[in-house]
N, C-alpha and C. Protein backbone atom coordinates (compact mmCIF):
# COMPACT_ATOMS: atom_id res chain seq x y z
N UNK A 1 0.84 -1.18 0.00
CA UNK A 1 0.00 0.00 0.00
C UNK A 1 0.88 1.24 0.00
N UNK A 2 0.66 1.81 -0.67
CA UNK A 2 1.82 3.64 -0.82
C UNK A 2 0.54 4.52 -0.11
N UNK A 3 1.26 5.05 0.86
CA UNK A 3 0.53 5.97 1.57
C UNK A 3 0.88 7.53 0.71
N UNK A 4 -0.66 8.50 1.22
CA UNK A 4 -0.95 9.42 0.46
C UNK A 4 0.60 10.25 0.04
N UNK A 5 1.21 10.72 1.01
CA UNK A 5 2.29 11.47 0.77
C UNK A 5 3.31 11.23 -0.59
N UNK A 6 3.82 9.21 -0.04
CA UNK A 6 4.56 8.73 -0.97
C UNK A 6 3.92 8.79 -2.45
N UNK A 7 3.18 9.10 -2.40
CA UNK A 7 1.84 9.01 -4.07
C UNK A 7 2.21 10.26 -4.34
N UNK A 8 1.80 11.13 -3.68
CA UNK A 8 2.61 12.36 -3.95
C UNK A 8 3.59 12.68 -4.78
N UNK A 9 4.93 12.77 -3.47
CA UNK A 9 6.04 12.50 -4.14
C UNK A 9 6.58 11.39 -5.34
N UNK A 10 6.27 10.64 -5.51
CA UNK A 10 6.07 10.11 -6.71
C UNK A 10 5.56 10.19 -7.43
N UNK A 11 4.64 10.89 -7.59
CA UNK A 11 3.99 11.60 -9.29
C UNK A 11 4.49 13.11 -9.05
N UNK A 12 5.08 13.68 -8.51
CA UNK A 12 5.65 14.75 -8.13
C UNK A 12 7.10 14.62 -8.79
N UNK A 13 8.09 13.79 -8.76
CA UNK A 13 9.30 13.20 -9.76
C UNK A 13 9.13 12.86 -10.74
N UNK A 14 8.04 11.97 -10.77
CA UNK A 14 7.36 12.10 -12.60
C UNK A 14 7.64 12.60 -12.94
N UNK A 15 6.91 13.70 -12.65
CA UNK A 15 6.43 14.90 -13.56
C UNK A 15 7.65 15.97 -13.70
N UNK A 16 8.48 15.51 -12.54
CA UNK A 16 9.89 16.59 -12.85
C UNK A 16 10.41 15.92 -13.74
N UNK A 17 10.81 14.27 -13.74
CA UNK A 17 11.52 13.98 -14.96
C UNK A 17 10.77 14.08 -16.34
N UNK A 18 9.32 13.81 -16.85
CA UNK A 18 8.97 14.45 -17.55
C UNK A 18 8.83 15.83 -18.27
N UNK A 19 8.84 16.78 -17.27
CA UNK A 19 9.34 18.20 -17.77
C UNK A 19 10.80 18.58 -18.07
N UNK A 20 11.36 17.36 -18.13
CA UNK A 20 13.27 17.44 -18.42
C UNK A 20 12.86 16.43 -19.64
N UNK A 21 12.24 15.40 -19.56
CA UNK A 21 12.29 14.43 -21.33
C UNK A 21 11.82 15.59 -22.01
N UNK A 22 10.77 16.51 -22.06
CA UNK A 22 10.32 16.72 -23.15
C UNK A 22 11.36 18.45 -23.35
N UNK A 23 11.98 18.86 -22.38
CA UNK A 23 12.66 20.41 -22.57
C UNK A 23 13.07 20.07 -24.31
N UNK A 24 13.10 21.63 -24.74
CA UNK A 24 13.50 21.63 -26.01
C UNK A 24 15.18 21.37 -26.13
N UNK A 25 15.54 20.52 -27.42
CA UNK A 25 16.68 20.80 -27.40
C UNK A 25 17.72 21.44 -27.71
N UNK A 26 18.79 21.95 -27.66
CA UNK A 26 19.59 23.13 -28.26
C UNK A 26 20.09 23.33 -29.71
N UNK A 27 19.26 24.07 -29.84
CA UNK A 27 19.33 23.31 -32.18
C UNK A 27 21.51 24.23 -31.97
N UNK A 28 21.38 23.08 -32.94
CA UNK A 28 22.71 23.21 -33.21
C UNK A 28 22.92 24.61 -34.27
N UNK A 29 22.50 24.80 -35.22
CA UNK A 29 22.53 26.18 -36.32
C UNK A 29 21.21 26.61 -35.83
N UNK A 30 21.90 28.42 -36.13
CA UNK A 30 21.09 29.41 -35.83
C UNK A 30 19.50 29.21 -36.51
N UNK A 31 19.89 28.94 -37.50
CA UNK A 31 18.80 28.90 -38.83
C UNK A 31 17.85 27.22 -38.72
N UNK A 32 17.81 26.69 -37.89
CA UNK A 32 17.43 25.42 -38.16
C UNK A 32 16.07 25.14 -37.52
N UNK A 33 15.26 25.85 -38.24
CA UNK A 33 13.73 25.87 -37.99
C UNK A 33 13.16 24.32 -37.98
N UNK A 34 13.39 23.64 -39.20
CA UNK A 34 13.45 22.67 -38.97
C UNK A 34 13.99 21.55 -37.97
N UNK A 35 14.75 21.95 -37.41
CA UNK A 35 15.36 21.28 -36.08
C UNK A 35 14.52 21.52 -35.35
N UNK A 36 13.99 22.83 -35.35
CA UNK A 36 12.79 22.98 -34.40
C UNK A 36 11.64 22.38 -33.91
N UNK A 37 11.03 22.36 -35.38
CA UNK A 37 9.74 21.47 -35.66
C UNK A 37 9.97 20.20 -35.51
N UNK A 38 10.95 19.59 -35.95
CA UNK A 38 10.88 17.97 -35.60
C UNK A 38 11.31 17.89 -34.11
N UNK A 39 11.89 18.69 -33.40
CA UNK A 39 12.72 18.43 -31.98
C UNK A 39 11.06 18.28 -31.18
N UNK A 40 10.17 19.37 -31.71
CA UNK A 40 8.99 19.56 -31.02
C UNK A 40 8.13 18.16 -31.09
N UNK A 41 8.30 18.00 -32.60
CA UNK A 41 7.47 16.25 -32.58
C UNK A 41 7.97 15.49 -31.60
N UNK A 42 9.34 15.59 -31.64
CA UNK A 42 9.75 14.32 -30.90
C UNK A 42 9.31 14.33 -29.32
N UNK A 43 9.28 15.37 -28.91
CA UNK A 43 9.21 15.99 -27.63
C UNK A 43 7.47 15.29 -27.60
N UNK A 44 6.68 15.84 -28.27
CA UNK A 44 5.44 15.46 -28.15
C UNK A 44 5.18 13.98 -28.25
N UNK A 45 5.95 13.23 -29.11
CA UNK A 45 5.84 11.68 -29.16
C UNK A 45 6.47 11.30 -27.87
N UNK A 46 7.65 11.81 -27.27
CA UNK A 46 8.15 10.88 -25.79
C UNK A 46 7.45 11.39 -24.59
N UNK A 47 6.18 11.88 -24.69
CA UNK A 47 4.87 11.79 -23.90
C UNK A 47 4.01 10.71 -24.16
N UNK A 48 4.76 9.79 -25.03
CA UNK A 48 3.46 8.61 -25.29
C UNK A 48 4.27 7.52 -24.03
N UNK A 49 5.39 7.48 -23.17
CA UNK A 49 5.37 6.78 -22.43
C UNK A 49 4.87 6.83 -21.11
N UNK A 50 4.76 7.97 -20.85
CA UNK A 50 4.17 8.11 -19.62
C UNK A 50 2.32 7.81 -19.81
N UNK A 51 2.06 8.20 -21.04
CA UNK A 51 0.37 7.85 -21.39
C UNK A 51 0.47 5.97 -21.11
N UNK A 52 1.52 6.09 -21.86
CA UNK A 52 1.14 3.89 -21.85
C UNK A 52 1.20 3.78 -20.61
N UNK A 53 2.56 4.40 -19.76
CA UNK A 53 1.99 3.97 -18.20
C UNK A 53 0.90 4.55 -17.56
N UNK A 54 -0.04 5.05 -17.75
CA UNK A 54 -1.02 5.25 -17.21
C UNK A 54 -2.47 4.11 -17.37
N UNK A 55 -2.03 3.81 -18.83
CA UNK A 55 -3.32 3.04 -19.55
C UNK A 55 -2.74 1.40 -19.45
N UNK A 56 -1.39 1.33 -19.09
CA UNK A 56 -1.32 0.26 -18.53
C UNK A 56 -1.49 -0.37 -17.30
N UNK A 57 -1.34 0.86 -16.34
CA UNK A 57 -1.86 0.73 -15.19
C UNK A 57 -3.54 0.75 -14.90
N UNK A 58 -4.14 1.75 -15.44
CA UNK A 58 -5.61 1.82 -15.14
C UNK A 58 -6.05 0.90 -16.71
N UNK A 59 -5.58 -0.01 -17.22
CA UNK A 59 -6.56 -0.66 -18.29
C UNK A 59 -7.08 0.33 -19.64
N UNK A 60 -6.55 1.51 -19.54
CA UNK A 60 -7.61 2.75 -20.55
C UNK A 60 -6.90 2.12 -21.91
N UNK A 61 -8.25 2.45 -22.57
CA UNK A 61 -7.67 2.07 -23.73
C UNK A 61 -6.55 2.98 -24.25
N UNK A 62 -5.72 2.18 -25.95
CA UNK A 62 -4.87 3.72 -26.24
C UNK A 62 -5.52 4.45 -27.08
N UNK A 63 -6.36 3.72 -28.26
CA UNK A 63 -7.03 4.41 -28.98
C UNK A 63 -8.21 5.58 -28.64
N UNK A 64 -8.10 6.96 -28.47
CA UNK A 64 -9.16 7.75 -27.78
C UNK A 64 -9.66 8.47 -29.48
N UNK A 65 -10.69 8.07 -29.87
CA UNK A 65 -11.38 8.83 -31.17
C UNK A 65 -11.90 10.30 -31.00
N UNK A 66 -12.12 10.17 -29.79
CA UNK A 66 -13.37 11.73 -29.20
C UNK A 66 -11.70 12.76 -29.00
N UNK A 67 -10.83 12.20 -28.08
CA UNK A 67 -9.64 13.23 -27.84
C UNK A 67 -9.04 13.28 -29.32
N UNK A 68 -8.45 12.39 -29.60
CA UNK A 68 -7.72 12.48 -31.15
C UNK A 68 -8.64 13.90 -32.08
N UNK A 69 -10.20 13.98 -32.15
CA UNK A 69 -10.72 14.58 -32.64
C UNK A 69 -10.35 16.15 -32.36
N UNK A 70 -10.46 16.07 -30.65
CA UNK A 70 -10.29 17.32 -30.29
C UNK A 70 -8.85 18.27 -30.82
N UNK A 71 -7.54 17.29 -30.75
CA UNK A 71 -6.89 18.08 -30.91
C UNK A 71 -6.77 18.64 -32.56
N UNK A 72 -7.47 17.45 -33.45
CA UNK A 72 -7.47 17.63 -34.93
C UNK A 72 -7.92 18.95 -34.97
N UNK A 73 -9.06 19.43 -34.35
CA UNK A 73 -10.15 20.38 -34.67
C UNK A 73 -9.03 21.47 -34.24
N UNK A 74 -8.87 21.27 -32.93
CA UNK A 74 -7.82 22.97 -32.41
C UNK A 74 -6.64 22.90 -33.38
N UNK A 75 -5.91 22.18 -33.75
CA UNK A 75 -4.78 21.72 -34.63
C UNK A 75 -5.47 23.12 -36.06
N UNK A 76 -6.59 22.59 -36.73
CA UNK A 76 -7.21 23.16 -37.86
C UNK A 76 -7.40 24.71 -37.69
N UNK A 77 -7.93 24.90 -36.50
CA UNK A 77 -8.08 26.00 -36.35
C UNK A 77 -7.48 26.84 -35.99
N UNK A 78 -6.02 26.74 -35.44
CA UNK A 78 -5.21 27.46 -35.12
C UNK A 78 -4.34 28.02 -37.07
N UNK A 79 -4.35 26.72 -37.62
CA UNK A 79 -3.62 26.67 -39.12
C UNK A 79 -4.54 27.96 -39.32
N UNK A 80 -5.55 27.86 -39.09
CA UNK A 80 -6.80 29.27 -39.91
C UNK A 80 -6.19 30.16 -39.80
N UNK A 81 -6.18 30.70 -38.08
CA UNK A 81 -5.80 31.77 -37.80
C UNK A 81 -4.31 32.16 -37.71
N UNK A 82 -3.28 30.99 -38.19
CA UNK A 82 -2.03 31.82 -38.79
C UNK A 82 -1.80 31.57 -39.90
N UNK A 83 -3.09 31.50 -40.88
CA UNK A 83 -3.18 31.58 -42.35
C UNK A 83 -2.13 30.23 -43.04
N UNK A 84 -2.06 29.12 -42.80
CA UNK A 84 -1.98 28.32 -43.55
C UNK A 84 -3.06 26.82 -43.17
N UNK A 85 -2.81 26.19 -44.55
CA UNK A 85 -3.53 25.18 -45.31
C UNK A 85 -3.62 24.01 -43.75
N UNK A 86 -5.17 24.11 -42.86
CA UNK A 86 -5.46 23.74 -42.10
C UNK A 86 -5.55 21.80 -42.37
N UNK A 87 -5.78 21.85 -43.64
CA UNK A 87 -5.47 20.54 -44.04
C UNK A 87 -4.40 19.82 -44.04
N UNK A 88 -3.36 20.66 -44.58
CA UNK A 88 -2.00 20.19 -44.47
C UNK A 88 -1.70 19.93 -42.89
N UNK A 89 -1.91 20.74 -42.12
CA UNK A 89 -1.54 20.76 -40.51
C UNK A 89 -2.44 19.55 -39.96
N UNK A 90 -3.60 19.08 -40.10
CA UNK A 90 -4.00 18.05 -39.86
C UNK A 90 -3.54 16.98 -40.72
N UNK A 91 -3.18 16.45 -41.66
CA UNK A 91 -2.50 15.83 -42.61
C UNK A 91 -1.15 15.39 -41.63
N UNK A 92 -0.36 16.40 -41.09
CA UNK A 92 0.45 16.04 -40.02
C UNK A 92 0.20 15.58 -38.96
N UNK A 93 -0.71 15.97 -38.33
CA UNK A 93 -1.08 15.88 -36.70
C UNK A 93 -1.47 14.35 -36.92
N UNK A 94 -2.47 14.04 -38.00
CA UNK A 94 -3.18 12.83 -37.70
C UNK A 94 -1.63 11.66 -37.63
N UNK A 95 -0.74 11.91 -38.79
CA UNK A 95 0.67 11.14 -38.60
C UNK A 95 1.19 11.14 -36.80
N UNK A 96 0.89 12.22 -36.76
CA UNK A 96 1.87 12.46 -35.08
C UNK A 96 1.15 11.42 -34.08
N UNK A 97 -0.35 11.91 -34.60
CA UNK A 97 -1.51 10.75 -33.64
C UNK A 97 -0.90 9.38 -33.84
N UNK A 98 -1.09 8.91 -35.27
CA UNK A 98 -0.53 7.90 -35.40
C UNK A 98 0.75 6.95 -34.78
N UNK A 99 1.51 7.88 -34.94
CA UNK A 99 3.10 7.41 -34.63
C UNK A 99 2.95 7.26 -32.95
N UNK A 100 2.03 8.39 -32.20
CA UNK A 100 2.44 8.22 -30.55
C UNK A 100 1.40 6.84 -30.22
N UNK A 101 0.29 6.41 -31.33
CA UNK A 101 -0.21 5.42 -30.93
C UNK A 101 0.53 3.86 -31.04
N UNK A 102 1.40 4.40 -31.66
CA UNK A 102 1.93 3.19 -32.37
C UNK A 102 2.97 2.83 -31.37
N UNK A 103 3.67 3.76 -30.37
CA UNK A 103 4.69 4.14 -29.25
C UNK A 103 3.61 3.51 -28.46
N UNK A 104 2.63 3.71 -28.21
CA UNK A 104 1.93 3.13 -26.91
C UNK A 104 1.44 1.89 -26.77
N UNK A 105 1.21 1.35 -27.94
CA UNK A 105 1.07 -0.16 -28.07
C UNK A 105 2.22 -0.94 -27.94
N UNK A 106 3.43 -0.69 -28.39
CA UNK A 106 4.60 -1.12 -28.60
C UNK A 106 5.03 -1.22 -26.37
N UNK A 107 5.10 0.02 -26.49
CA UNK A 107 5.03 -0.34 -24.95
C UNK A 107 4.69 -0.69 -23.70
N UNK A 108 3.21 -0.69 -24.52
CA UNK A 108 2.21 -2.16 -22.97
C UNK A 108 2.37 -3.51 -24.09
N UNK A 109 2.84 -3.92 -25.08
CA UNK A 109 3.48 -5.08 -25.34
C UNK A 109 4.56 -5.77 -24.83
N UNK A 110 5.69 -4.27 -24.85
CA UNK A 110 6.99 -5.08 -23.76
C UNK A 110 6.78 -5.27 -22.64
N UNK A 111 5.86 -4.37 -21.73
CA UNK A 111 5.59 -4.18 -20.40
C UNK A 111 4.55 -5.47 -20.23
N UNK A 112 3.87 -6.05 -21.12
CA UNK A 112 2.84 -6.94 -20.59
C UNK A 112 4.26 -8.48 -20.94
N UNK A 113 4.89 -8.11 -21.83
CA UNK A 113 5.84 -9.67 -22.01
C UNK A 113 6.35 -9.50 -21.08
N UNK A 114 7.15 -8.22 -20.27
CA UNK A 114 8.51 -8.49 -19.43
C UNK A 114 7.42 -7.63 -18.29
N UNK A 115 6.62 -7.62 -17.62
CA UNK A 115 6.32 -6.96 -16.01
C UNK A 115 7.29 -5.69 -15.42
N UNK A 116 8.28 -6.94 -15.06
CA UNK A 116 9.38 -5.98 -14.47
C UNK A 116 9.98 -5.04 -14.47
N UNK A 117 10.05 -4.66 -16.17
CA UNK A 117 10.13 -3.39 -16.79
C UNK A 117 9.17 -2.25 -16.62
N UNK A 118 8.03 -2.71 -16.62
CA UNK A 118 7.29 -1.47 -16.85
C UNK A 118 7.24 -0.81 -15.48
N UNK A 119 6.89 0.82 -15.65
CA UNK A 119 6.48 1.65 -14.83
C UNK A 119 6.44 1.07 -13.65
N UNK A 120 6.64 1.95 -12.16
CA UNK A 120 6.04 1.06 -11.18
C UNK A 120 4.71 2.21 -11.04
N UNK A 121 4.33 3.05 -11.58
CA UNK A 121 2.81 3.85 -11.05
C UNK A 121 2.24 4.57 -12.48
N UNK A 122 1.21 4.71 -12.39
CA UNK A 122 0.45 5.57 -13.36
C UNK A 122 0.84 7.15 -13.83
N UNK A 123 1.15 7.36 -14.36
CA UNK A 123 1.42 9.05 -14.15
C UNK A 123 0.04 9.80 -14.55
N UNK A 124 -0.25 11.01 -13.99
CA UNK A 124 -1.20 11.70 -14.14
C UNK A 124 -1.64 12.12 -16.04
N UNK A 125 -2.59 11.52 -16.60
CA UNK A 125 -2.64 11.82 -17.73
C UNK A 125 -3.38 13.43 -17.97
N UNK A 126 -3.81 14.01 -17.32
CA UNK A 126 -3.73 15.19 -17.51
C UNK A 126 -2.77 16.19 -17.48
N UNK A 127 -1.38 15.68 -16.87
CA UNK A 127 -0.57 16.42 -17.14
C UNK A 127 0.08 16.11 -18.25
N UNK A 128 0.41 15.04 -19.07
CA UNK A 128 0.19 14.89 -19.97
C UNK A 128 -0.34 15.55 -21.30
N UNK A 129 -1.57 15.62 -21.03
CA UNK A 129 -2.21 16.17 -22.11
C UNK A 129 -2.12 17.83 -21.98
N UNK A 130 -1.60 18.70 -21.17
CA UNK A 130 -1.22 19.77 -20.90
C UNK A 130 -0.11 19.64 -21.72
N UNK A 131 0.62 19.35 -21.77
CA UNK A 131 2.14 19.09 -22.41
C UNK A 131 1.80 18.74 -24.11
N UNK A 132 1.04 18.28 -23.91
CA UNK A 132 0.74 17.59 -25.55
C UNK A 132 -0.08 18.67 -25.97
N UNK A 133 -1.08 19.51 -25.50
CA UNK A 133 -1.67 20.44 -26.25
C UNK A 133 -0.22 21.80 -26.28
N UNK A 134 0.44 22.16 -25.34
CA UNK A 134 1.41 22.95 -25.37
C UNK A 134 2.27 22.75 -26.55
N UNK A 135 2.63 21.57 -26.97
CA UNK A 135 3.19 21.33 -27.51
C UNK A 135 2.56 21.02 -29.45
N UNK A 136 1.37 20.94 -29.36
CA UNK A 136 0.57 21.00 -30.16
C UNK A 136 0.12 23.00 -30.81
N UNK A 137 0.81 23.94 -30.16
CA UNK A 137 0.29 24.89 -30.78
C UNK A 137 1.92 25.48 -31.30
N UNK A 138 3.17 24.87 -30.21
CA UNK A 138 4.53 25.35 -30.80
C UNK A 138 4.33 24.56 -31.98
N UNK A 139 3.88 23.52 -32.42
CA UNK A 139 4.60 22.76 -33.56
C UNK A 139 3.44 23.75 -34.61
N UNK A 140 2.33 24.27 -34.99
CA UNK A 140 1.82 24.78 -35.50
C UNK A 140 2.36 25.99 -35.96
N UNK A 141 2.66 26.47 -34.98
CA UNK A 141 3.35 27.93 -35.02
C UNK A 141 4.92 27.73 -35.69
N UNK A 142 5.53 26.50 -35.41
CA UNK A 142 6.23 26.26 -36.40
C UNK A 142 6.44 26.00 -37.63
N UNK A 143 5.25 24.91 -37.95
CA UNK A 143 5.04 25.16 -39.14
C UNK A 143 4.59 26.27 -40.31
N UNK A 144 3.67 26.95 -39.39
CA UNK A 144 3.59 29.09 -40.33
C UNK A 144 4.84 29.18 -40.53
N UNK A 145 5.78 28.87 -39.07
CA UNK A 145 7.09 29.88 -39.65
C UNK A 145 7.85 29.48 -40.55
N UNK A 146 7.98 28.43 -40.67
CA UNK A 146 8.47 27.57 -42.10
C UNK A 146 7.90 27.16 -43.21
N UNK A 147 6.59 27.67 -43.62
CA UNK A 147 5.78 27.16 -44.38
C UNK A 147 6.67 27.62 -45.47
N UNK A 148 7.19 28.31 -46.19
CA UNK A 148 8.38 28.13 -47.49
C UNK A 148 9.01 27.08 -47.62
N UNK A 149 9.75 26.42 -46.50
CA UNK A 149 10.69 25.64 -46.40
C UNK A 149 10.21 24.49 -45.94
N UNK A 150 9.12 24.26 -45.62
CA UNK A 150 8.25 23.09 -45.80
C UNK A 150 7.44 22.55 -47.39
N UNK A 151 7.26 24.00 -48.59
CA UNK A 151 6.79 23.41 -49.48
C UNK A 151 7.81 23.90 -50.32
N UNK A 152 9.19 23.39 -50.34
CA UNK A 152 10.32 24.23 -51.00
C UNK A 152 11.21 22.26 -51.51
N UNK A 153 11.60 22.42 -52.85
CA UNK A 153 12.32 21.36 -52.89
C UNK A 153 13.24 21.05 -52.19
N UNK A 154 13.64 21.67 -51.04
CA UNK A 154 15.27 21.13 -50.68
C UNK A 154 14.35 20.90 -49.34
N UNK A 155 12.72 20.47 -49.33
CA UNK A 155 12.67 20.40 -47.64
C UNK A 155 12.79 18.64 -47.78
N UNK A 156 13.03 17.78 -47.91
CA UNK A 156 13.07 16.59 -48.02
C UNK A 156 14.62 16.48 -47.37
N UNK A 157 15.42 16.96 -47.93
CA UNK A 157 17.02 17.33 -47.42
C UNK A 157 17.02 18.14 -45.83
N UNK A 158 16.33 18.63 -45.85
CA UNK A 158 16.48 19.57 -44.57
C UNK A 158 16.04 18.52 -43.92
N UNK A 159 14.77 18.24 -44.00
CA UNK A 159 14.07 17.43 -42.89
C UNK A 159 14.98 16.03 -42.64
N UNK A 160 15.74 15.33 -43.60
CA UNK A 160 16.17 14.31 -43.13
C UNK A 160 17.22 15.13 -42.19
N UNK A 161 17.55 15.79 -42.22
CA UNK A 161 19.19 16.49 -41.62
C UNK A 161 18.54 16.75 -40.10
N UNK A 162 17.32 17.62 -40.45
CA UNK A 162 16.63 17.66 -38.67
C UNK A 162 16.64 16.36 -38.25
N UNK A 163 15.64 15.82 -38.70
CA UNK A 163 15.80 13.99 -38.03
C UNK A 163 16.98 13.57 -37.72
N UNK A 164 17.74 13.72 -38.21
CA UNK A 164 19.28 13.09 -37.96
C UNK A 164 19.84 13.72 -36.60
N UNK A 165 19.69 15.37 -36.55
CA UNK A 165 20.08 16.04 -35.27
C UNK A 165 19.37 15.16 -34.49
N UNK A 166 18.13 15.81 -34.50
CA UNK A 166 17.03 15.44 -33.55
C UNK A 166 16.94 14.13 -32.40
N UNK A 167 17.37 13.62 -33.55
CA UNK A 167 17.59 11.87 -33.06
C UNK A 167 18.74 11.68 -32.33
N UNK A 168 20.00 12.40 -32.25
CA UNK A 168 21.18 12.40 -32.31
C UNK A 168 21.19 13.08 -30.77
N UNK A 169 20.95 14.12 -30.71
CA UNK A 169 20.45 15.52 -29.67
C UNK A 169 19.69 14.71 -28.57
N UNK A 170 18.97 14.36 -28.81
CA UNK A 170 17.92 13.37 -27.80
C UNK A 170 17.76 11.87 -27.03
N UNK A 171 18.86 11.26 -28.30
CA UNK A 171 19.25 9.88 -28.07
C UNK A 171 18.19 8.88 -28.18
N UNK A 172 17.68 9.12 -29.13
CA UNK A 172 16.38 7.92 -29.76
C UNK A 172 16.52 7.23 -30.09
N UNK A 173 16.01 6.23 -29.44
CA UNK A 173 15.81 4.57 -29.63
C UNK A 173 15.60 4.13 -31.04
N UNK A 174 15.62 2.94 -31.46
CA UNK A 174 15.14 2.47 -32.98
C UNK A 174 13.38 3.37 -32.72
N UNK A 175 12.93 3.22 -31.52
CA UNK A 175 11.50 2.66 -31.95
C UNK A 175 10.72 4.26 -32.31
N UNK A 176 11.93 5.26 -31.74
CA UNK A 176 11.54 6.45 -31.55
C UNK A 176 12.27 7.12 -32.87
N UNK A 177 12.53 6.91 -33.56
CA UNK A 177 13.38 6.86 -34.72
C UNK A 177 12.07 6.56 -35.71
N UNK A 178 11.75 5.57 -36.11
CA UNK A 178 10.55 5.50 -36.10
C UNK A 178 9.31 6.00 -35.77
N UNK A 179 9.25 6.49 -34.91
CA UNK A 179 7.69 7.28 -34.45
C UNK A 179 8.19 8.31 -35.55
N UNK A 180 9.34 9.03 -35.05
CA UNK A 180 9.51 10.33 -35.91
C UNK A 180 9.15 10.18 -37.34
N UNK A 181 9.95 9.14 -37.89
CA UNK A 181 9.78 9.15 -39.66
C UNK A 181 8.26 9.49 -39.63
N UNK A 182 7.65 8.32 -38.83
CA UNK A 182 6.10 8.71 -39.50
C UNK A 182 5.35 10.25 -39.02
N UNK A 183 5.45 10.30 -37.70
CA UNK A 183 4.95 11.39 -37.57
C UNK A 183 5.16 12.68 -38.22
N UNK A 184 6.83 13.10 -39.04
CA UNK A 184 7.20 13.71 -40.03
C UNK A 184 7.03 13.20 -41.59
N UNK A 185 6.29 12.26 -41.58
CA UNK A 185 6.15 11.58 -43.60
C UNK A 185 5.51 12.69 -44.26
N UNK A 186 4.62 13.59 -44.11
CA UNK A 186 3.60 14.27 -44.55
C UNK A 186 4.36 15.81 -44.50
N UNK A 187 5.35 16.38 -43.99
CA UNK A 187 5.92 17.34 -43.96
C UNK A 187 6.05 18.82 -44.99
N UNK A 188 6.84 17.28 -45.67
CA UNK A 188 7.02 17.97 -47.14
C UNK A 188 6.38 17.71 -48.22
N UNK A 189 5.73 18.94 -48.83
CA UNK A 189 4.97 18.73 -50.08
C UNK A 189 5.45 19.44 -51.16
């Protein structure tokens, strides 16, 4: 039994080491907007482990249709109001959805083969989703600011070069290496 305090302090460290996984990282060139935007995905995808430990602990499912919706809609509507193609920005987001779902299955798979590994507590999924909508209006706002260099031939080159930092900067796993490709496939048009 963990008495109230120890519950506490332990989702209280969570949440400090969570607000250190997701800090931005230090783009290497001045100019590397793109470092930006993908550093931000990534940041937003390594919030899908603390979600799996939550939904592995309380049973929740991972697939949420009604939330996924919500952020599509604010996602769209923010594209409105800094004047780009709200489609394209959902065109991304739904990838990002994708890829952190794909992180959360992957990890109540290892956690249900190996126990021992996983989490020992739930983390608060509302803080969570604070972090994921925060992080859901920088990556928007990133994309306005790069929208040239997102529909520019050399963004296929850039973007692999961010990924490469990104990955590099952060120290990503195969599997997170992966989330990224997909959650960035739709980038460049």
């Amino acid at each position: 039994m963990m008495y109230p305090m120890t519950r506490l302090l332990a989702s209280a460290a969570a949440l400090s080491a969570l607000a250190l996984l997701v800090a931005p990282a230090a783009s290497a060139q001045p100019d590397a907007t793109l470092v930006d935007l993908v550093d931000a995905a990534a940041r937003r995808l390594q919030v899908a482990d603390p979600i799996a430990a939550n939904k592995f602990h309380t049973g929740g499912l991972i697939q949420d249709p009604a939330r996924e919706q919500v952020v599509l809609d604010a996602v769209s509507a923010e594209a409105t109001e800094l004047g780009i193609d709200p489609s394209y920005v959902t065109t991304a987001f739904r990838d990002q959805i994708d890829a952190t779902v794909a992180i959360e299955y992957t990890r109540l798979a290892q956690w249900t083969f190996d126990p021992a590994v996983a989490p020992a507590d739930a983390p608060d999924l509302a803080s969570s989703r604070e972090i994921i909508d925060a992080l859901n209006r920088e990556m928007v706002t990133l994309m306005a600011d790069e929208w040239g260099k997102l529909h520019s031939p050399g963004c296929r080159a850039e973007l692999d070069q961010a990924k490469a930092t990104v990955a590099q900067e952060r120290g990503l796993d195969p599997l997170y290496r992966q989330g990224i490709d997909l959650a960035t496939r739709n980038y460049c048009r």
